[in-house]
PDB file of N, CA and C in Angstrom:
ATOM      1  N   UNK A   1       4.661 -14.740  15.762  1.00  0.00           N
ATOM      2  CA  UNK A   1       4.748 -13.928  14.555  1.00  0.00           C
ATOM      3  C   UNK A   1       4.828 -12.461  14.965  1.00  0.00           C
ATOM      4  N   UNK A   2       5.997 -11.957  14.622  1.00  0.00           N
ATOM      5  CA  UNK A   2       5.687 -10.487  14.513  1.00  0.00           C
ATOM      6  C   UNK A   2       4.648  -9.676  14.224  1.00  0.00           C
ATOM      7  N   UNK A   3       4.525  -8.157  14.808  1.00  0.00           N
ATOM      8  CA  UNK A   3       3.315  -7.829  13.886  1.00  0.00           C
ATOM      9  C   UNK A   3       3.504  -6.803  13.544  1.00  0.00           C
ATOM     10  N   UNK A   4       2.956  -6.489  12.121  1.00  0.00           N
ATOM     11  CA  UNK A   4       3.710  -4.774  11.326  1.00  0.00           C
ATOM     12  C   UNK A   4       3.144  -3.717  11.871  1.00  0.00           C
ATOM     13  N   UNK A   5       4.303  -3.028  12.056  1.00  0.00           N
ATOM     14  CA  UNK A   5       3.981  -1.785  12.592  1.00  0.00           C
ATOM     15  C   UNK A   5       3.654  -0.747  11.695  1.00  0.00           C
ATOM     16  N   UNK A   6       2.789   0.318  11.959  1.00  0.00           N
ATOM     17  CA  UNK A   6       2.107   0.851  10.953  1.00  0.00           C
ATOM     18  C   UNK A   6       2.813   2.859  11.618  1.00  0.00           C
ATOM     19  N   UNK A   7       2.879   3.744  10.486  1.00  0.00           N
ATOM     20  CA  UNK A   7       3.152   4.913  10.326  1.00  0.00           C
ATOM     21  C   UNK A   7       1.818   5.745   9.961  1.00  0.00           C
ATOM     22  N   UNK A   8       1.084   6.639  10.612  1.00  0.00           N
ATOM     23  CA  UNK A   8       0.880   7.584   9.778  1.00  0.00           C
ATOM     24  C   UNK A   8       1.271   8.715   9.326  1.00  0.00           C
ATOM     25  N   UNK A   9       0.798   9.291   8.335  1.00  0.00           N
ATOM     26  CA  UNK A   9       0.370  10.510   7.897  1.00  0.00           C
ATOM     27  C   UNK A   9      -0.078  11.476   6.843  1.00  0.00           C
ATOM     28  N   UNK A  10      -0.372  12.659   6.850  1.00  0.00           N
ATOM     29  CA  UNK A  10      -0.680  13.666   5.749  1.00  0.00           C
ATOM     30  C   UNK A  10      -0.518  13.379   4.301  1.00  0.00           C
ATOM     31  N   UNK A  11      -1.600  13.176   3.641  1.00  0.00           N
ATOM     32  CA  UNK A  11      -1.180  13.115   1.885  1.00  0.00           C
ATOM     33  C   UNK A  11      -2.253  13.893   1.738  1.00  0.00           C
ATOM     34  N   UNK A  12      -1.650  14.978   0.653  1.00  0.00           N
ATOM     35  CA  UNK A  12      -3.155  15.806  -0.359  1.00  0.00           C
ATOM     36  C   UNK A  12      -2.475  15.055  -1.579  1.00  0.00           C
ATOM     37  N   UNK A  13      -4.110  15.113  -1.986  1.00  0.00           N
ATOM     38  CA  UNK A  13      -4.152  14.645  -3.395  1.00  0.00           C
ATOM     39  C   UNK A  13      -5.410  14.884  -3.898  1.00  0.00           C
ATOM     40  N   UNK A  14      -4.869  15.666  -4.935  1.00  0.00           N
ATOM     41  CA  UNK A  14      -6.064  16.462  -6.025  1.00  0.00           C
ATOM     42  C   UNK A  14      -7.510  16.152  -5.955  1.00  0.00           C
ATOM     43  N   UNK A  15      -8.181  16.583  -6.208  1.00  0.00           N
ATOM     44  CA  UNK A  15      -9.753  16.112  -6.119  1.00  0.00           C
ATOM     45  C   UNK A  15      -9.848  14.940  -6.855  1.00  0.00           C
ATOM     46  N   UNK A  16      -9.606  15.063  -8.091  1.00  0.00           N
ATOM     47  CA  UNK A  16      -9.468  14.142  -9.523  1.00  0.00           C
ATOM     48  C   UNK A  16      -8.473  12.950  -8.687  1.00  0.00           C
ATOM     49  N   UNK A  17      -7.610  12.806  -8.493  1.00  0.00           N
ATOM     50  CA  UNK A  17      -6.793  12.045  -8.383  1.00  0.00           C
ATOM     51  C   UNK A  17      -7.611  11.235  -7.065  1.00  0.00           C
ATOM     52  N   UNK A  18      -8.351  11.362  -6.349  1.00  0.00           N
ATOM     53  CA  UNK A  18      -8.756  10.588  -5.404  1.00  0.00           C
ATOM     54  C   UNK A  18      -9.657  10.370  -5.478  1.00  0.00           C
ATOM     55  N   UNK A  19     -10.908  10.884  -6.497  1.00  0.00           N
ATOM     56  CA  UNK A  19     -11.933  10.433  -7.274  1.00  0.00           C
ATOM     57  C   UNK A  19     -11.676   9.337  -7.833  1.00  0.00           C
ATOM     58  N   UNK A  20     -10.758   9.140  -8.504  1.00  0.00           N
ATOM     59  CA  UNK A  20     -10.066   7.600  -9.411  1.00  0.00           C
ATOM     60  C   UNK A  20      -9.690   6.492  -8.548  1.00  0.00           C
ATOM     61  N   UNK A  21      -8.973   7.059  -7.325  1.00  0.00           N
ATOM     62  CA  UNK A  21      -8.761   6.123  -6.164  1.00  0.00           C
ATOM     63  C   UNK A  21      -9.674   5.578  -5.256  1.00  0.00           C
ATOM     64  N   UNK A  22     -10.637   6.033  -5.116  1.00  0.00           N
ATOM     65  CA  UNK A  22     -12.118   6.135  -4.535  1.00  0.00           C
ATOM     66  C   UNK A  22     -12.331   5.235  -5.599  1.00  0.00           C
ATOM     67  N   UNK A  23     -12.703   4.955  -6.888  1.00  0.00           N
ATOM     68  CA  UNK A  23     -13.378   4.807  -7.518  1.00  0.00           C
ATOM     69  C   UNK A  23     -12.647   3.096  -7.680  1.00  0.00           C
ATOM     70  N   UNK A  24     -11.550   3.091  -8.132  1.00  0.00           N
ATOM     71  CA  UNK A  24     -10.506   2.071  -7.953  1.00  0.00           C
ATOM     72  C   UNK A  24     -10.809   0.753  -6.628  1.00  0.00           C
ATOM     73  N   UNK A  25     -10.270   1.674  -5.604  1.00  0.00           N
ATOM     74  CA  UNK A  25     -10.481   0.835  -4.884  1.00  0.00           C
ATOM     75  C   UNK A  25     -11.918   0.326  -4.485  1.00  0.00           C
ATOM     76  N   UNK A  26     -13.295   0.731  -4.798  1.00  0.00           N
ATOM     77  CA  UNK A  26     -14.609   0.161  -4.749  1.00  0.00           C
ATOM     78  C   UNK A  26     -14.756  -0.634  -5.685  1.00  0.00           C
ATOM     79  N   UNK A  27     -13.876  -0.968  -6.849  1.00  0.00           N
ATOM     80  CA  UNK A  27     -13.738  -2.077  -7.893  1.00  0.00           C
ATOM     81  C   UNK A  27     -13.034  -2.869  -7.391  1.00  0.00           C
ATOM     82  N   UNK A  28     -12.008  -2.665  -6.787  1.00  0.00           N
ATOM     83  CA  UNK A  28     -11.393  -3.673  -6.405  1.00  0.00           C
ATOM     84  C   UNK A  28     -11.999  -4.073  -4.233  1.00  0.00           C
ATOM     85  N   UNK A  29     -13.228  -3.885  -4.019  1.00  0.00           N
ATOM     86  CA  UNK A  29     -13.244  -4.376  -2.979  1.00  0.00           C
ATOM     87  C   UNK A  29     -12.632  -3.750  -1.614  1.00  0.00           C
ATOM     88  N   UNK A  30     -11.634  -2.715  -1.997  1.00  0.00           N
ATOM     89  CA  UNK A  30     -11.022  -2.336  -0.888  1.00  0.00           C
ATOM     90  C   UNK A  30     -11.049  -0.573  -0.228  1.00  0.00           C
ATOM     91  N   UNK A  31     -10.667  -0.525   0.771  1.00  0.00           N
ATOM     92  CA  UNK A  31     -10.936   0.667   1.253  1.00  0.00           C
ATOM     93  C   UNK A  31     -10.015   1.267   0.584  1.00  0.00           C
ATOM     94  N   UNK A  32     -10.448   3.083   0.681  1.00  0.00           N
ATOM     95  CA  UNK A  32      -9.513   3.508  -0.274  1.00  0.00           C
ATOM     96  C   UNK A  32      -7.902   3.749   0.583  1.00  0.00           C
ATOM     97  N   UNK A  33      -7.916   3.472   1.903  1.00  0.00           N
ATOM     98  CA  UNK A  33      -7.018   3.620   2.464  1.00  0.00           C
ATOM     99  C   UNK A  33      -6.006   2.385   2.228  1.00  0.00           C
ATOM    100  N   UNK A  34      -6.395   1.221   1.783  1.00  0.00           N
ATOM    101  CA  UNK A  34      -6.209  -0.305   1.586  1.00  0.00           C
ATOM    102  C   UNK A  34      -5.634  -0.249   0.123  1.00  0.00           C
ATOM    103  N   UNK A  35      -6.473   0.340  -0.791  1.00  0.00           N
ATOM    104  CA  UNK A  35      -6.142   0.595  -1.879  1.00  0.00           C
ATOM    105  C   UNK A  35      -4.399   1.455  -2.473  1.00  0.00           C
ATOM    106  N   UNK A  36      -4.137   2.181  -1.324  1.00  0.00           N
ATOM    107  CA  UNK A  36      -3.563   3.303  -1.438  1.00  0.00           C
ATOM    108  C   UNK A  36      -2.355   2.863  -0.806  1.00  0.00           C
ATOM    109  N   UNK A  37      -2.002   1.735   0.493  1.00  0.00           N
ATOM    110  CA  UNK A  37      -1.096   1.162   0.308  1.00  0.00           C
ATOM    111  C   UNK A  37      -0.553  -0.058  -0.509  1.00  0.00           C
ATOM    112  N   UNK A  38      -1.816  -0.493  -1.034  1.00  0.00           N
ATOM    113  CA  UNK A  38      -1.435  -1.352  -2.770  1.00  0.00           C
ATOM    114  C   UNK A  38      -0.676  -0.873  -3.330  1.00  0.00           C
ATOM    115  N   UNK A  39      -1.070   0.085  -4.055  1.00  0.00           N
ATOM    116  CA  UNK A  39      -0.857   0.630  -4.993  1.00  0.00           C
ATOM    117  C   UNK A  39       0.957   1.173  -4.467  1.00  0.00           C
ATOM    118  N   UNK A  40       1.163   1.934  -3.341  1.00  0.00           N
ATOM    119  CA  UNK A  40       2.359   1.709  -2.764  1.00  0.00           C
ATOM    120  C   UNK A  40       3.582   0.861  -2.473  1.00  0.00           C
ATOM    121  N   UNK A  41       2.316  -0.639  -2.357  1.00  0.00           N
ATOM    122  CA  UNK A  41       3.683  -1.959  -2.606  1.00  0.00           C
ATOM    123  C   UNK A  41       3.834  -1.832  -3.322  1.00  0.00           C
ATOM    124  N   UNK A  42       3.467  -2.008  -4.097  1.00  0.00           N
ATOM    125  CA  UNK A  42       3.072  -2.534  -5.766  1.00  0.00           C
ATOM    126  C   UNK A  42       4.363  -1.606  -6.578  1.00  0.00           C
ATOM    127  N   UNK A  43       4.474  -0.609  -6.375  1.00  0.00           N
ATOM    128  CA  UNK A  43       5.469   0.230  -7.144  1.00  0.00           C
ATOM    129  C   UNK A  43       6.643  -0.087  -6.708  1.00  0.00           C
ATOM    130  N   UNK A  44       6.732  -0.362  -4.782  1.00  0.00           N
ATOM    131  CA  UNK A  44       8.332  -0.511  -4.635  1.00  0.00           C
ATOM    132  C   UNK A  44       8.862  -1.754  -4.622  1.00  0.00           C
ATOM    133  N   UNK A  45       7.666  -2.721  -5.010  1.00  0.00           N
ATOM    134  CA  UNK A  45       8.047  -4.298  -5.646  1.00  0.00           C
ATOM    135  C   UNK A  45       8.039  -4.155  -6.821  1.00  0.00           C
ATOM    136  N   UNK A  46       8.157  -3.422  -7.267  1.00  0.00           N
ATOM    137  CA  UNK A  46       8.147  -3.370  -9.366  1.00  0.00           C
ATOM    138  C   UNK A  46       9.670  -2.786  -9.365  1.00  0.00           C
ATOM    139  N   UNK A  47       9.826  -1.481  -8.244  1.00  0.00           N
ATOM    140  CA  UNK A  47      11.138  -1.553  -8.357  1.00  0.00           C
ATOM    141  C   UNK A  47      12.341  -1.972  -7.792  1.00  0.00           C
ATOM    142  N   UNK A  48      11.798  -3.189  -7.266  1.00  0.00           N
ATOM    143  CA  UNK A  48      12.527  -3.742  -6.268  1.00  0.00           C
ATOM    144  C   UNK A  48      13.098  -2.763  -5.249  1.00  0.00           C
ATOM    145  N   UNK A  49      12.501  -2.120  -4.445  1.00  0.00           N
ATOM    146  CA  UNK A  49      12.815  -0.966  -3.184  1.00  0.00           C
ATOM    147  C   UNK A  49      12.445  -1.965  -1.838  1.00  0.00           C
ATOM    148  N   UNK A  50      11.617  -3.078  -1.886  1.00  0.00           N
ATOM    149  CA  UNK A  50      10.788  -3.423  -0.840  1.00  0.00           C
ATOM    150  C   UNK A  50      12.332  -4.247   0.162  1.00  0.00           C
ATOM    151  N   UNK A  51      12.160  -4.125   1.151  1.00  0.00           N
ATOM    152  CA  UNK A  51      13.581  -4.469   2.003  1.00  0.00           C
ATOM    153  C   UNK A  51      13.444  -6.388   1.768  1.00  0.00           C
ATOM    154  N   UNK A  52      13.898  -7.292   1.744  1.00  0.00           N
ATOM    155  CA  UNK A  52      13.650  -8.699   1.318  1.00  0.00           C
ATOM    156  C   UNK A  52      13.329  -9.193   2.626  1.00  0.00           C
ATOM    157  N   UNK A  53      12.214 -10.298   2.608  1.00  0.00           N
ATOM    158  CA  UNK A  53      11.865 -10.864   3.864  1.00  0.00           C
ATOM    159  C   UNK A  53      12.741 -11.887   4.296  1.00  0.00           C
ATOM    160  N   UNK A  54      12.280 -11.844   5.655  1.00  0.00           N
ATOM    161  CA  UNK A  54      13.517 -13.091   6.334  1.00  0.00           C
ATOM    162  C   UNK A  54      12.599 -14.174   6.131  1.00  0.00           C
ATOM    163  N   UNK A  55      13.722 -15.375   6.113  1.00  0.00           N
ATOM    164  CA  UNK A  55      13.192 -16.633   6.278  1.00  0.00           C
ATOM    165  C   UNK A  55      12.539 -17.066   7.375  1.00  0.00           C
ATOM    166  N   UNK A  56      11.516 -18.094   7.040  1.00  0.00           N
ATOM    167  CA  UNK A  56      11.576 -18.664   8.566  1.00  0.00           C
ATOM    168  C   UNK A  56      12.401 -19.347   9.270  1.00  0.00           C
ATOM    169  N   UNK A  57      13.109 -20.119   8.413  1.00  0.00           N
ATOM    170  CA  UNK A  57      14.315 -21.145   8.638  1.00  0.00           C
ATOM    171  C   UNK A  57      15.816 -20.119   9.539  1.00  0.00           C
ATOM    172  N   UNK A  58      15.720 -18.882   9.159  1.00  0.00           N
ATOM    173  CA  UNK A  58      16.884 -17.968   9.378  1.00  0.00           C
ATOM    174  C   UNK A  58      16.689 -17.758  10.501  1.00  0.00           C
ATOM    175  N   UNK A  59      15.592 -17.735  10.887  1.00  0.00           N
ATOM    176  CA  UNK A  59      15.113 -17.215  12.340  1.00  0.00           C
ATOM    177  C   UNK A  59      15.621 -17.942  13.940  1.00  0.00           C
TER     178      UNK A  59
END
């Protein structure tokens, strides 16, 4: 199995706005760093942006 490779970097975000995310993700169980790429799929699978996975069969 492959394994995902990960990017960082730099995000500001408002006091307020990461108070809610902080707050969010301790409801939902997850770190707010965990939370924060959720919330990231989550938008570019709503708009279908996410690149489509390969099969296993294709492989």
């Amino acid at each position: 199995m492959a394994e995902k490779s990960t990017k960082s970097f730099i995000l500001r975000v408002d006091a307020d706005t990461m108070n809610a995310i902080e707050a969010w993700a301790a409801d939902e169980f997850r770190s707010t760093n965990g939370q924060l790429q959720w919330i990231i799929t989550e938008a570019l699978r709503k708009a279908k942006r996410l690149p489509k996975k390969k099969n296993k069969n294709d492989e």
